[in-house]
C-alpha atoms as a PDB file:
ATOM      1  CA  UNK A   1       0.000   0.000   0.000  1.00  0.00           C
ATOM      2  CA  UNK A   2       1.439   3.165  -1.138  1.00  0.00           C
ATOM      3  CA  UNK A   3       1.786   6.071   1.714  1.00  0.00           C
ATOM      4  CA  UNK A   4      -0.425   8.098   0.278  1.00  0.00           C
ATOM      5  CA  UNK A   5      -2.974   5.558   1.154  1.00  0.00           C
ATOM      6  CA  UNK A   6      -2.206   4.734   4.418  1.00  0.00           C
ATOM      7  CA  UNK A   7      -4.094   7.012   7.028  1.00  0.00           C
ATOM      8  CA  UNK A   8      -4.006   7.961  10.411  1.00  0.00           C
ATOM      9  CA  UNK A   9      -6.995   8.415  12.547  1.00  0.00           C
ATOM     10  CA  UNK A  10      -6.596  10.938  15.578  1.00  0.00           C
ATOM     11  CA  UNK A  11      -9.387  10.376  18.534  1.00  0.00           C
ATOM     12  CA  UNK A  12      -7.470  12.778  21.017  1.00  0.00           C
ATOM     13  CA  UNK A  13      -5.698  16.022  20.508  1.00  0.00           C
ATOM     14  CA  UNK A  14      -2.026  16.117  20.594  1.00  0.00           C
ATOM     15  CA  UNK A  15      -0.179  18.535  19.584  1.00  0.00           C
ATOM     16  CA  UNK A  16       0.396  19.227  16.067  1.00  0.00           C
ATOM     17  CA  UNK A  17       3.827  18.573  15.850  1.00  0.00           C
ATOM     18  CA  UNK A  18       3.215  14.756  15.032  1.00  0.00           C
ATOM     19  CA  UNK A  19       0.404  15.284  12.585  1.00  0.00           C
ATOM     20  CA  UNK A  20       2.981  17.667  10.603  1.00  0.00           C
ATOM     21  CA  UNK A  21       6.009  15.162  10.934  1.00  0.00           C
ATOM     22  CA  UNK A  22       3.211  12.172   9.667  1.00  0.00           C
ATOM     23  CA  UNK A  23       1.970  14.277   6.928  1.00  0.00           C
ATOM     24  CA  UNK A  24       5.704  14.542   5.541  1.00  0.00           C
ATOM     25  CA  UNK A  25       5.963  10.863   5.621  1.00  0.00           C
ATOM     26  CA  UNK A  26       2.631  10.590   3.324  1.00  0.00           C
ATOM     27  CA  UNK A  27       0.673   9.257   5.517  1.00  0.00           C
ATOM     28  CA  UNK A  28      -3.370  11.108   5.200  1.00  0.00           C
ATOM     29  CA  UNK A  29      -4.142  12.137   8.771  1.00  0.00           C
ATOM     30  CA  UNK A  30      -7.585  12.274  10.053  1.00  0.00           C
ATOM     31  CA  UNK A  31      -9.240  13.782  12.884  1.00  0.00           C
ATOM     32  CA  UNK A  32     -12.611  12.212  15.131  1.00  0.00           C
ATOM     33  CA  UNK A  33     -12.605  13.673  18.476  1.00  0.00           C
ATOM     34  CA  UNK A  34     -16.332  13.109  19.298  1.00  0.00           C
ATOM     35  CA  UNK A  35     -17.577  10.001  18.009  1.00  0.00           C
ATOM     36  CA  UNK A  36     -18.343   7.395  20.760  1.00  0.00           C
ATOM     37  CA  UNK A  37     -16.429   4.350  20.633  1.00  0.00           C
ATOM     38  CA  UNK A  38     -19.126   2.201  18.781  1.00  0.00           C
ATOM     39  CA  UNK A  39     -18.948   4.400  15.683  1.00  0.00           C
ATOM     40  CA  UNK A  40     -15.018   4.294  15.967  1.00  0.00           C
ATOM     41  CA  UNK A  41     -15.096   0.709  16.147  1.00  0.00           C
ATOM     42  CA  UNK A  42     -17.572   0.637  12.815  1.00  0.00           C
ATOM     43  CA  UNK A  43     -14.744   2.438  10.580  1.00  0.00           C
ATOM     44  CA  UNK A  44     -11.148   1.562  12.431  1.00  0.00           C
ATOM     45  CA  UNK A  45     -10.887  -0.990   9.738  1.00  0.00           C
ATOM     46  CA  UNK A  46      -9.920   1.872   7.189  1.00  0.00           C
ATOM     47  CA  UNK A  47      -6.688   3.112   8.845  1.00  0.00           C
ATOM     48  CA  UNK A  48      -2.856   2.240   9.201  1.00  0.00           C
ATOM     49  CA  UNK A  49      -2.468   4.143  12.374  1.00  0.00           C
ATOM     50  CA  UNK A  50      -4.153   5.269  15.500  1.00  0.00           C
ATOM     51  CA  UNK A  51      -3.181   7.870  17.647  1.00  0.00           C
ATOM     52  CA  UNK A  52      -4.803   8.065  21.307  1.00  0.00           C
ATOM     53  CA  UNK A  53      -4.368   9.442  24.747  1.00  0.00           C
ATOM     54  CA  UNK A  54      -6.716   7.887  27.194  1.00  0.00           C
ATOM     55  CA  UNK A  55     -10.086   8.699  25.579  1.00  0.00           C
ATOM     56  CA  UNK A  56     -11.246   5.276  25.233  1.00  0.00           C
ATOM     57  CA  UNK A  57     -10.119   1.563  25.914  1.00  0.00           C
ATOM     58  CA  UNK A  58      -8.670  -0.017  23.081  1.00  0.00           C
ATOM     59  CA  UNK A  59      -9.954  -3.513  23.971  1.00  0.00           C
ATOM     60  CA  UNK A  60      -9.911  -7.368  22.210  1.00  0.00           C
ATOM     61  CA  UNK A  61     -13.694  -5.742  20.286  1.00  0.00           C
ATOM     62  CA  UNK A  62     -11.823  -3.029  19.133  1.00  0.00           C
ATOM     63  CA  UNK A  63      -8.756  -4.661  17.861  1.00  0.00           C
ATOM     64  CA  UNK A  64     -10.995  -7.446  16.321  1.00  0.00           C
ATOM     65  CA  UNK A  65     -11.903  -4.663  14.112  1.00  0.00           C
ATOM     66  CA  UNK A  66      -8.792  -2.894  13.281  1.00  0.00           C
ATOM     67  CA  UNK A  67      -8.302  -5.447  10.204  1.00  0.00           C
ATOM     68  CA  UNK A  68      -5.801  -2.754   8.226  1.00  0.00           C
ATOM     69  CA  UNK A  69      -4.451  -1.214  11.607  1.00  0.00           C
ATOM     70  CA  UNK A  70      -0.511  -1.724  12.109  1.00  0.00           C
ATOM     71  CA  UNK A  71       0.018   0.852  15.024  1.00  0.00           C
ATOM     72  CA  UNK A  72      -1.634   2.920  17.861  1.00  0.00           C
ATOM     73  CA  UNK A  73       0.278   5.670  19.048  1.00  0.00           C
ATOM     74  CA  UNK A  74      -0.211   6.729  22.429  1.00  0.00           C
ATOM     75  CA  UNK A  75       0.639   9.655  23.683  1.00  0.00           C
ATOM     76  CA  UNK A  76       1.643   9.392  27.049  1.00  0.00           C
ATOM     77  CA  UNK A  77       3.648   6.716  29.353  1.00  0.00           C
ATOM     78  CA  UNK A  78       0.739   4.684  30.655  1.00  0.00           C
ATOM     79  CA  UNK A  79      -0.414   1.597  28.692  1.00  0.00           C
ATOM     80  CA  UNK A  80      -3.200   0.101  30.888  1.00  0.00           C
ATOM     81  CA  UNK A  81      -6.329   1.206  28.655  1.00  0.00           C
ATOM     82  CA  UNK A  82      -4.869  -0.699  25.589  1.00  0.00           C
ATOM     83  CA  UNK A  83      -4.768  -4.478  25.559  1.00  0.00           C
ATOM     84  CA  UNK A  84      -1.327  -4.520  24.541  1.00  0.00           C
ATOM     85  CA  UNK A  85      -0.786  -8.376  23.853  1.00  0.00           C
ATOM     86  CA  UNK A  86      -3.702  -8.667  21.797  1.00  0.00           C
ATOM     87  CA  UNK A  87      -2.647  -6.074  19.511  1.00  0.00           C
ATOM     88  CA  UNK A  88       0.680  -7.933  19.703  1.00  0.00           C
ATOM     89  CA  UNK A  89      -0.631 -10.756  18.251  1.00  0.00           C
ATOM     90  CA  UNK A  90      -2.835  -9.148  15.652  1.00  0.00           C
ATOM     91  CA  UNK A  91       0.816  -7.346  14.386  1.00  0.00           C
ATOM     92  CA  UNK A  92      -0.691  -4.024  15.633  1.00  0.00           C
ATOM     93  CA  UNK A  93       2.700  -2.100  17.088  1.00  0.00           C
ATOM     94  CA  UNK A  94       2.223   0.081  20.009  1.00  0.00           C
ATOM     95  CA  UNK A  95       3.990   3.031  20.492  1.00  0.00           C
ATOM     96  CA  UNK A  96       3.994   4.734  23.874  1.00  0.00           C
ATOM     97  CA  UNK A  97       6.162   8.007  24.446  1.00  0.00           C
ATOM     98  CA  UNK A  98       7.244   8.720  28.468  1.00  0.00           C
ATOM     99  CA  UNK A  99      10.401  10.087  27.278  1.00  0.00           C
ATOM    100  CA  UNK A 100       8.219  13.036  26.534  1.00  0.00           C
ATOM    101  CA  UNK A 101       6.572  13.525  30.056  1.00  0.00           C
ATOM    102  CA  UNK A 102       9.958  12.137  32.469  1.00  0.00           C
ATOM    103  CA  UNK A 103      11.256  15.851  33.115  1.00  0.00           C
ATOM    104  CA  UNK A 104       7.822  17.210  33.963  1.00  0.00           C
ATOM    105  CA  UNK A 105       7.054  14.180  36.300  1.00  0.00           C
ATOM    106  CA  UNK A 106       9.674  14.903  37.844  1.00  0.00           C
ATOM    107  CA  UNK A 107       9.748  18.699  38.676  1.00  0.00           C
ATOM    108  CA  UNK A 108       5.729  17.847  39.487  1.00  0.00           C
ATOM    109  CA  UNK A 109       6.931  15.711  42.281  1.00  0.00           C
ATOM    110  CA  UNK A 110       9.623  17.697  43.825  1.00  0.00           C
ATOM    111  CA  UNK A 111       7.765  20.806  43.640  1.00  0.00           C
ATOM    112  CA  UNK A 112       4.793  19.406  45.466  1.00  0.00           C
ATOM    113  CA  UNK A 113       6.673  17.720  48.169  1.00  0.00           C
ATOM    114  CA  UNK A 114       8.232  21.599  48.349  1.00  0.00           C
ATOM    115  CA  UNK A 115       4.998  22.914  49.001  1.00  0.00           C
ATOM    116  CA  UNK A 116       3.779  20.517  51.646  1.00  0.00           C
ATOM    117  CA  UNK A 117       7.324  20.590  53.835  1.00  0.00           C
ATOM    118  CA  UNK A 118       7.388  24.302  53.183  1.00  0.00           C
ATOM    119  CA  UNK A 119       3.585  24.454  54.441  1.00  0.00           C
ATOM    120  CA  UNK A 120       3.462  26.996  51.189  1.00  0.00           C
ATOM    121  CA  UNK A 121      -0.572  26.273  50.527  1.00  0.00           C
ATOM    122  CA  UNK A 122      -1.276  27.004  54.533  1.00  0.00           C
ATOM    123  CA  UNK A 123       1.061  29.810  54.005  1.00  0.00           C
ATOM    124  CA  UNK A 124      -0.341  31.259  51.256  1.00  0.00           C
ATOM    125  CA  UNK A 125      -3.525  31.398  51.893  1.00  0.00           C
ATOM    126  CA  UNK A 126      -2.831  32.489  55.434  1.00  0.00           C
ATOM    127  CA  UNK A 127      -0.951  36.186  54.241  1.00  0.00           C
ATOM    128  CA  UNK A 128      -3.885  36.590  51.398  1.00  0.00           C
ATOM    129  CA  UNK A 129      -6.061  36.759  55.041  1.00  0.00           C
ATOM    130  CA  UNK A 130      -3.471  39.051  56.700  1.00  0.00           C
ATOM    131  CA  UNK A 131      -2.420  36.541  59.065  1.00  0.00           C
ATOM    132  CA  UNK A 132       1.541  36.198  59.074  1.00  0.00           C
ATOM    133  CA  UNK A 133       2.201  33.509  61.590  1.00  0.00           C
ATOM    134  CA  UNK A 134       6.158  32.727  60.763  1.00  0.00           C
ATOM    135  CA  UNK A 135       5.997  29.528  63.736  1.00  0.00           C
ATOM    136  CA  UNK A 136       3.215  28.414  62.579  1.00  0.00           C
ATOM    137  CA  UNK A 137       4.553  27.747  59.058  1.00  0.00           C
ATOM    138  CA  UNK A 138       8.322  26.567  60.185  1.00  0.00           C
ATOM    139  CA  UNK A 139       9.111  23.874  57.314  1.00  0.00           C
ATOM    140  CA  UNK A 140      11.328  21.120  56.675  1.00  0.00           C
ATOM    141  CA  UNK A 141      14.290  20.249  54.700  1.00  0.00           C
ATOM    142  CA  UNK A 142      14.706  17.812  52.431  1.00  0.00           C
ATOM    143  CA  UNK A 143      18.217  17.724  52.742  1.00  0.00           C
ATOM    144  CA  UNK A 144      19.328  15.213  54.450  1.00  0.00           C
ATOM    145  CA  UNK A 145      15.932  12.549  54.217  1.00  0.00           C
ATOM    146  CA  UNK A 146      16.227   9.661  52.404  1.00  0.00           C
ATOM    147  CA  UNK A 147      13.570   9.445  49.264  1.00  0.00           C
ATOM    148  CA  UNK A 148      11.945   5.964  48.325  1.00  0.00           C
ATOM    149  CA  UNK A 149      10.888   5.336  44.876  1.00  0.00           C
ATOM    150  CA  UNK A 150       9.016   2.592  43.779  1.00  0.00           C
ATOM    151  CA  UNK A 151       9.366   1.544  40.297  1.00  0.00           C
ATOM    152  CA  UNK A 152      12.299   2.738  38.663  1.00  0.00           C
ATOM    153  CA  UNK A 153      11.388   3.262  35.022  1.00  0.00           C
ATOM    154  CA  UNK A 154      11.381   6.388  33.262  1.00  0.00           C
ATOM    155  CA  UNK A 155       9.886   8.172  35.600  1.00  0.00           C
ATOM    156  CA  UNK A 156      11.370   7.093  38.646  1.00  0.00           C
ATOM    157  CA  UNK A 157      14.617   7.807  37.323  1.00  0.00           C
ATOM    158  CA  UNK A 158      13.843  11.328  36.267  1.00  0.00           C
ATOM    159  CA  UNK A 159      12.589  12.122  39.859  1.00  0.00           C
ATOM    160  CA  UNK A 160      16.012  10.762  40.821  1.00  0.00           C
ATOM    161  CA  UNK A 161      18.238  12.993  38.625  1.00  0.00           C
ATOM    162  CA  UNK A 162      16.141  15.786  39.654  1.00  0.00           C
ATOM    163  CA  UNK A 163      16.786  14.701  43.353  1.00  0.00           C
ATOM    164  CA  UNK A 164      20.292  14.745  42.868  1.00  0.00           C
ATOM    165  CA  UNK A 165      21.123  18.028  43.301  1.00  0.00           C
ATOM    166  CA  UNK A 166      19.119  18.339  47.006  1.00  0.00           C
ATOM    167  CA  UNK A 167      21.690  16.549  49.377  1.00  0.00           C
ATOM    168  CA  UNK A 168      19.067  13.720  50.167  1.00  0.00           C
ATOM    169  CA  UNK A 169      19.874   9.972  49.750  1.00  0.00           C
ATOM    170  CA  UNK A 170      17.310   8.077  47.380  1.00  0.00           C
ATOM    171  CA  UNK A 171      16.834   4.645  47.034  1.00  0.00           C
ATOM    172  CA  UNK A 172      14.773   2.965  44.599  1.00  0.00           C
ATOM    173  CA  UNK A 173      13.064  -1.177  44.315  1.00  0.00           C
ATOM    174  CA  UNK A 174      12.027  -2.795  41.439  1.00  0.00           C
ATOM    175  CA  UNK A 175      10.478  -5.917  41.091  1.00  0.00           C
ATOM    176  CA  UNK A 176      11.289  -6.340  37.678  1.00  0.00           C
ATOM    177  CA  UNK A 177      14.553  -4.772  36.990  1.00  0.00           C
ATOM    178  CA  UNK A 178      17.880  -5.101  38.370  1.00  0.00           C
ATOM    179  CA  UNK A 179      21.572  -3.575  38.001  1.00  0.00           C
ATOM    180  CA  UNK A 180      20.559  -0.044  37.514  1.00  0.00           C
ATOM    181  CA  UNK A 181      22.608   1.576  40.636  1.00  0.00           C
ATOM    182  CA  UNK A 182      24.743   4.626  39.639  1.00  0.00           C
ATOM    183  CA  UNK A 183      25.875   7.197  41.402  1.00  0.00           C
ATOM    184  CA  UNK A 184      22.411   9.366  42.078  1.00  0.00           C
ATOM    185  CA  UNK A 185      20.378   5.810  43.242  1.00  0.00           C
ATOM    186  CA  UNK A 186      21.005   3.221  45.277  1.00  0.00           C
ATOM    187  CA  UNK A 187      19.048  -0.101  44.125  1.00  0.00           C
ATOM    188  CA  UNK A 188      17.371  -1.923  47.431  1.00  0.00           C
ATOM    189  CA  UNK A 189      15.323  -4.762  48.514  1.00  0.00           C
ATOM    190  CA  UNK A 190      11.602  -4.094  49.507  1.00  0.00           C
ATOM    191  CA  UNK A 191      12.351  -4.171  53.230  1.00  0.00           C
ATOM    192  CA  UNK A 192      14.835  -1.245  53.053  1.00  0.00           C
ATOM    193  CA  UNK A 193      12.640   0.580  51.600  1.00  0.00           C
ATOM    194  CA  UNK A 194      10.146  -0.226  54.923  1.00  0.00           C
ATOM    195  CA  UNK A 195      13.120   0.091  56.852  1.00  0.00           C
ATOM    196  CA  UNK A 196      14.411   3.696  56.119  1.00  0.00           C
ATOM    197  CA  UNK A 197      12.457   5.711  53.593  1.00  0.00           C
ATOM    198  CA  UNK A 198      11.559   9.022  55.165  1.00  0.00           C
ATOM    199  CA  UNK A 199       9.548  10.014  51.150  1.00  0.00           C
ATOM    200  CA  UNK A 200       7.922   7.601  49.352  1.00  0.00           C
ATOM    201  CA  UNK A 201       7.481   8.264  45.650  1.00  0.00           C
ATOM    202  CA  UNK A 202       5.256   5.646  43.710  1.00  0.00           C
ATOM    203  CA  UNK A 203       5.841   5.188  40.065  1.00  0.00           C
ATOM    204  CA  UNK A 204       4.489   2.211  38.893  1.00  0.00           C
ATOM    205  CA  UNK A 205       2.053   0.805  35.807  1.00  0.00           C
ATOM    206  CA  UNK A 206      -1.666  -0.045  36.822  1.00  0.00           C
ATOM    207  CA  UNK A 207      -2.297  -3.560  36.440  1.00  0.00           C
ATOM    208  CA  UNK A 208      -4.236  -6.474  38.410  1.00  0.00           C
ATOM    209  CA  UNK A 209      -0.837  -6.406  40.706  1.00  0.00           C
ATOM    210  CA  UNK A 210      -0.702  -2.826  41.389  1.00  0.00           C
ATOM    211  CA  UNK A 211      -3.618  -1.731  41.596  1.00  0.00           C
ATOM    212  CA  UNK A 212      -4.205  -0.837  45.620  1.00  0.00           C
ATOM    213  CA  UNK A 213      -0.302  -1.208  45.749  1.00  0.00           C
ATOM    214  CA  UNK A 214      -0.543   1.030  48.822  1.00  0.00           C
ATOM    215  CA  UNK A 215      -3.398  -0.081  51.207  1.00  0.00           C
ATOM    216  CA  UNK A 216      -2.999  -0.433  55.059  1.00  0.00           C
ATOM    217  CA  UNK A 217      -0.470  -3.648  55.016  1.00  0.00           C
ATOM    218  CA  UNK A 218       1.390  -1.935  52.689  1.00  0.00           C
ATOM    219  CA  UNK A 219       1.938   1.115  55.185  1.00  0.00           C
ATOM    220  CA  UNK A 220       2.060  -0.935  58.288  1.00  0.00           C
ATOM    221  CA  UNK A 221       5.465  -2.212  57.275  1.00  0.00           C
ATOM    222  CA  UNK A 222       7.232   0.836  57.329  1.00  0.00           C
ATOM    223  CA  UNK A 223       9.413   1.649  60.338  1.00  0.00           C
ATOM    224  CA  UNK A 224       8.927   5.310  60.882  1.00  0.00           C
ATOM    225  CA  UNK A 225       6.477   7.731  60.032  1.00  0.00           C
ATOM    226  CA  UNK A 226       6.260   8.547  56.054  1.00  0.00           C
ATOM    227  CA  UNK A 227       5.350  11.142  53.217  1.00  0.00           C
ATOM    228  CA  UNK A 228       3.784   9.756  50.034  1.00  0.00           C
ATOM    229  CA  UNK A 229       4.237  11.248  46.254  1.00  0.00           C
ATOM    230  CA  UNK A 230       1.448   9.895  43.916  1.00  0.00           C
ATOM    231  CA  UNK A 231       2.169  11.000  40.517  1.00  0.00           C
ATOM    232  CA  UNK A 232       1.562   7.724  38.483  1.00  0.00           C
ATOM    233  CA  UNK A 233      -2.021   5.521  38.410  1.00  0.00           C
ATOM    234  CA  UNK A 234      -4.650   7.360  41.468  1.00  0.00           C
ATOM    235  CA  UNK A 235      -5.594   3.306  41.689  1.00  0.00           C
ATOM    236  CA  UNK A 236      -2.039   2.712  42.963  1.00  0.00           C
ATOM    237  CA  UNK A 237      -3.068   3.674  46.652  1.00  0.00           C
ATOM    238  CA  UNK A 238      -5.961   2.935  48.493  1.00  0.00           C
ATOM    239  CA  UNK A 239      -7.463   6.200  49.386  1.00  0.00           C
ATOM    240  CA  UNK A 240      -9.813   4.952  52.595  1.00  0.00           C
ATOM    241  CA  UNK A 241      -6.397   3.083  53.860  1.00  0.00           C
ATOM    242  CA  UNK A 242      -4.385   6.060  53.096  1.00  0.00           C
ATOM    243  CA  UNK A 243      -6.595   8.217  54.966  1.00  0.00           C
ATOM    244  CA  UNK A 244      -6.720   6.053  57.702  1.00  0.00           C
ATOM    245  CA  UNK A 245      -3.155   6.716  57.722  1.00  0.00           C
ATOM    246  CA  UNK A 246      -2.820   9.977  57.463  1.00  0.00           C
ATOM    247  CA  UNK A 247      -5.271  10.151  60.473  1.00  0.00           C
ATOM    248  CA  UNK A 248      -2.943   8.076  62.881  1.00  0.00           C
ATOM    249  CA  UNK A 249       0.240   9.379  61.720  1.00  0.00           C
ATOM    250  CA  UNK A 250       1.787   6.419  59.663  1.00  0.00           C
ATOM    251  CA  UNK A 251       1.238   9.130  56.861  1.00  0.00           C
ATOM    252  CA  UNK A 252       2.905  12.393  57.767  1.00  0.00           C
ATOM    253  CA  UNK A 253       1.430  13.850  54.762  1.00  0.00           C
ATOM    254  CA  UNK A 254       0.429  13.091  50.895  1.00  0.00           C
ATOM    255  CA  UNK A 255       1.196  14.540  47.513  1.00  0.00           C
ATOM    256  CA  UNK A 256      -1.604  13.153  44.799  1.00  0.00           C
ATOM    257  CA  UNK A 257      -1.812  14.235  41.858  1.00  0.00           C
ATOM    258  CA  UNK A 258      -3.872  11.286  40.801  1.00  0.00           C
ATOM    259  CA  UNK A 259      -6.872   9.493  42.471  1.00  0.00           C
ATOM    260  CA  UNK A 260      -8.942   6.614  41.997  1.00  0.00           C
ATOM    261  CA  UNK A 261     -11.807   8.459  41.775  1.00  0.00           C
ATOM    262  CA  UNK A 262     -10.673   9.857  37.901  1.00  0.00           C
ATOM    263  CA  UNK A 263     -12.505   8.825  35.131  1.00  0.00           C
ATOM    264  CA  UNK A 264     -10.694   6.155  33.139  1.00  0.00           C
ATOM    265  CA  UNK A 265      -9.581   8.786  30.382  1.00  0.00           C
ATOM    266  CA  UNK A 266      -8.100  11.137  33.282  1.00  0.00           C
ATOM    267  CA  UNK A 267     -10.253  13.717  32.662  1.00  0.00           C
ATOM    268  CA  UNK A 268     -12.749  14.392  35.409  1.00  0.00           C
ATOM    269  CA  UNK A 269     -13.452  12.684  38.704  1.00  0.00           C
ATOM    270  CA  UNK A 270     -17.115  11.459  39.633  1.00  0.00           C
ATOM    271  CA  UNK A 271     -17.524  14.536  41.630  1.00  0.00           C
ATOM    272  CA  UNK A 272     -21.092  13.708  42.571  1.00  0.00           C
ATOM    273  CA  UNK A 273     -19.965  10.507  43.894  1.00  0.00           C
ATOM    274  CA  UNK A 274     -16.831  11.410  45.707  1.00  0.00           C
ATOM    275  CA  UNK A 275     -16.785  10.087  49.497  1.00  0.00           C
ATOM    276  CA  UNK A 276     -16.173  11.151  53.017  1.00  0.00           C
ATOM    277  CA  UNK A 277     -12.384  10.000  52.172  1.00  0.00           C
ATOM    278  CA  UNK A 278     -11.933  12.939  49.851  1.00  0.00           C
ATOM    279  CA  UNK A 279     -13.252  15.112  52.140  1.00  0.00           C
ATOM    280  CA  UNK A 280     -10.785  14.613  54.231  1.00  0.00           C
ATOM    281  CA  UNK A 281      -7.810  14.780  51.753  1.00  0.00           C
ATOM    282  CA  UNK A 282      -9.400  18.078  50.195  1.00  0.00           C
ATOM    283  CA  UNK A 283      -9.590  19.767  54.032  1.00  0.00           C
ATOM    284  CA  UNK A 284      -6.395  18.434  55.306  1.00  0.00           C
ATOM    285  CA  UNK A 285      -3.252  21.179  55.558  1.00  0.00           C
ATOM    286  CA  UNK A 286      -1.124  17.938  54.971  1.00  0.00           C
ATOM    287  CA  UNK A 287      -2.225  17.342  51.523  1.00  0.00           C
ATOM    288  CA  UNK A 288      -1.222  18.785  48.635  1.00  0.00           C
ATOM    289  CA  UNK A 289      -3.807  17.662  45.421  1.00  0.00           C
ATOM    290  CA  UNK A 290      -3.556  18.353  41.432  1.00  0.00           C
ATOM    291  CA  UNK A 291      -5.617  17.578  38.822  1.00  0.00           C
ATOM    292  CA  UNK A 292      -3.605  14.756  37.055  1.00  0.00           C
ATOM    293  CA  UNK A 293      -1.054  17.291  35.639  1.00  0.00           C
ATOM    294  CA  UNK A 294       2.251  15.629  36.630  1.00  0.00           C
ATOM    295  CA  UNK A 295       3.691  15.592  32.929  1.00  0.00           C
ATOM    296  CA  UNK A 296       1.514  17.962  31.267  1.00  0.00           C
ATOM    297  CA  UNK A 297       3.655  21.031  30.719  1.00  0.00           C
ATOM    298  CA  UNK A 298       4.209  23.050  27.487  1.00  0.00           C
ATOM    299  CA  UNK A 299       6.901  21.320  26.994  1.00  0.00           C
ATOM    300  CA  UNK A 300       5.937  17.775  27.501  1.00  0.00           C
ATOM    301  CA  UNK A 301       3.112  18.003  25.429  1.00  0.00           C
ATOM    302  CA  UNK A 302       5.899  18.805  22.643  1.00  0.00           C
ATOM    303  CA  UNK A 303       7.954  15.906  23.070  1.00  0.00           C
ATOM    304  CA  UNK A 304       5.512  13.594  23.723  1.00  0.00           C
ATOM    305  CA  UNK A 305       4.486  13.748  19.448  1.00  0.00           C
ATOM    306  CA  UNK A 306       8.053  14.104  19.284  1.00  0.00           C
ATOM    307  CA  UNK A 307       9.014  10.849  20.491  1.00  0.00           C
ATOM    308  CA  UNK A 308       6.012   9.192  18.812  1.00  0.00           C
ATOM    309  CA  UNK A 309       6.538  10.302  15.632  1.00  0.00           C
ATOM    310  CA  UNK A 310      10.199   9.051  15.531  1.00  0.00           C
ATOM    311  CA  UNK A 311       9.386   5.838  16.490  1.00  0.00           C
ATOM    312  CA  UNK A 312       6.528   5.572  13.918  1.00  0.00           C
ATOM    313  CA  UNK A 313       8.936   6.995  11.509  1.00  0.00           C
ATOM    314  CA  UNK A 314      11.832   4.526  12.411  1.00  0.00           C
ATOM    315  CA  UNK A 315       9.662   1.514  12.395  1.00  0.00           C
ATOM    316  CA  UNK A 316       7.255   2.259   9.256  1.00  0.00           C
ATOM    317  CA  UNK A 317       9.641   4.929   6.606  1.00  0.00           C
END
């Protein structure tokens, strides 16, 4: 099939940058932002590519239909909404891009741990009421703590280059991959990380195994008080359990900038249905919350086409 006939169908925006990089390869791009999943499903069969963020799942229905499809592109890091195997098996490629999004994951995480040990929100809002309490807003350092991280993939390893430069000692554990010590990580077992992590920084995939990762036996084993970072999947941690331990001081304090209560295309939260648990996180001075932006800076959203369209372009020119 000659380029020229091979399109792309876009059901998310991204920005431009792959469209224009595509469209110099020959490929015919396309654009259907609105049309439910059914009516996707009805036509897929027409296109070479697919480029997604989260809008939809791309499930074994889907890919049944994608007769003519040889790759989704997603833009982003996380892969959970796409059955991945299936489309292995049907030849469909799948590109995924967290290059793109590793430097802003990063800086997200740092900069709201910041903001909780420097009390900044409290702080903040305090002055704005012309209250200037200096004692009451005495911070912390991060010098000098020892940072935990959980899953050391791309973005684990950002948020450990980033670290790097702050005097603390981090320490990462992955259950799937070994050797990667250097000299801004240390690699540990599990149980150190219980042992003496003072910052706990999650960055792991959803799947069937991670999903409630951090519930109340997960927090129980830790020796001393901790803070948690939540900047990958909100269904990684257990939000009752989390409050619960936030509430007798096994959790000194929380940065989420994902919760379980999203929608599964990141977009909104069921905000009619959210419980007394979120309540609590939304009034506490000892939680800092964002609206699943961890990786979506001006710059991220750059790369992440970037990085997709040279791997379309290295597998498929």
């Amino acid at each position: 099939m000659p380029y020229n006939l091979k399109k792309i169908l876009f059901v998310d925006t991204v920005h431009p940058t792959l469209e224009e990089r595509l469209i110099g390869l020959g490929y015919v791009c396309e654009h259907d932002l609105k049309s439910p999943k059914e009516e996707i499903e009805a036509k897929i069969n027409n296109y070479f590519g697919l480029v997604i963020r989260s809008r939809f799942p791309i499930d074994a229905t889907f890919l049944n239909k994608a007769t003519n499809l040889k790759f989704i592109a997603r833009s982003g890091a996380g892969l959970e909404n796409i059955n991945v195997a299936y489309a292995e098996e049907k030849g469909i490629t799948v590109f995924n891009s967290p290059e793109g999004n590793m430097d802003a994951v990063g800086e997200q995480a740092i900069g709201m741990l910041l903001m909780l040990f420097n009390q900044l929100k409290k702080g903040d809002l305090e002055v704005r009421k012309g209250v200037w309490d200096r004692e009451g807003n005495r911070g912390l350092e991060l010098s000098k703590k020892t940072v935990g991280i959980i899953g050391y993939g791309n973005m684990g390893k950002a948020l450990a280059q980033k670290l790097s430069g702050f005097g603390c000692r981090v320490i990462a554990y992955d259950k799937y991959k070994k050797g990667f010590a250097s000299p801004i990580i240390e690699e540990v077992a599990l149980e150190t990380i219980f042992n003496e992590t003072d910052v706990l920084s999650i960055h792991l995939p959803l799947s069937e195994e991670t999903h409630h990762y951090v519930n109340t036996v997960f927090l129980n084993q830790f020796k001393k008080p901790i803070y948690i970072i939540n900047t990958a999947r909100g269904n990684n941690v257990c939000i009752a359990d989390l409050v619960v331990g936030l509430k007798n001081k096994t959790v000194l304090g929380a940065c989420l900038d994902v919760l379980e209560y999203e929608t599964k295309s990141f977009e909104t939260i069921n905000s009619e249905e959210l419980p007394n648990d979120f309540k609590y996180l939304a009034q506490s001075d000892r939680v800092i919350l964002s609206p699943h932006v961890a990786g979506w800076t001006a710059e991220s959203y750059v790369k992440l086409s970037s990085f997709l369209a040279d791997k379309i372009e290295s597998s498929f020119s």
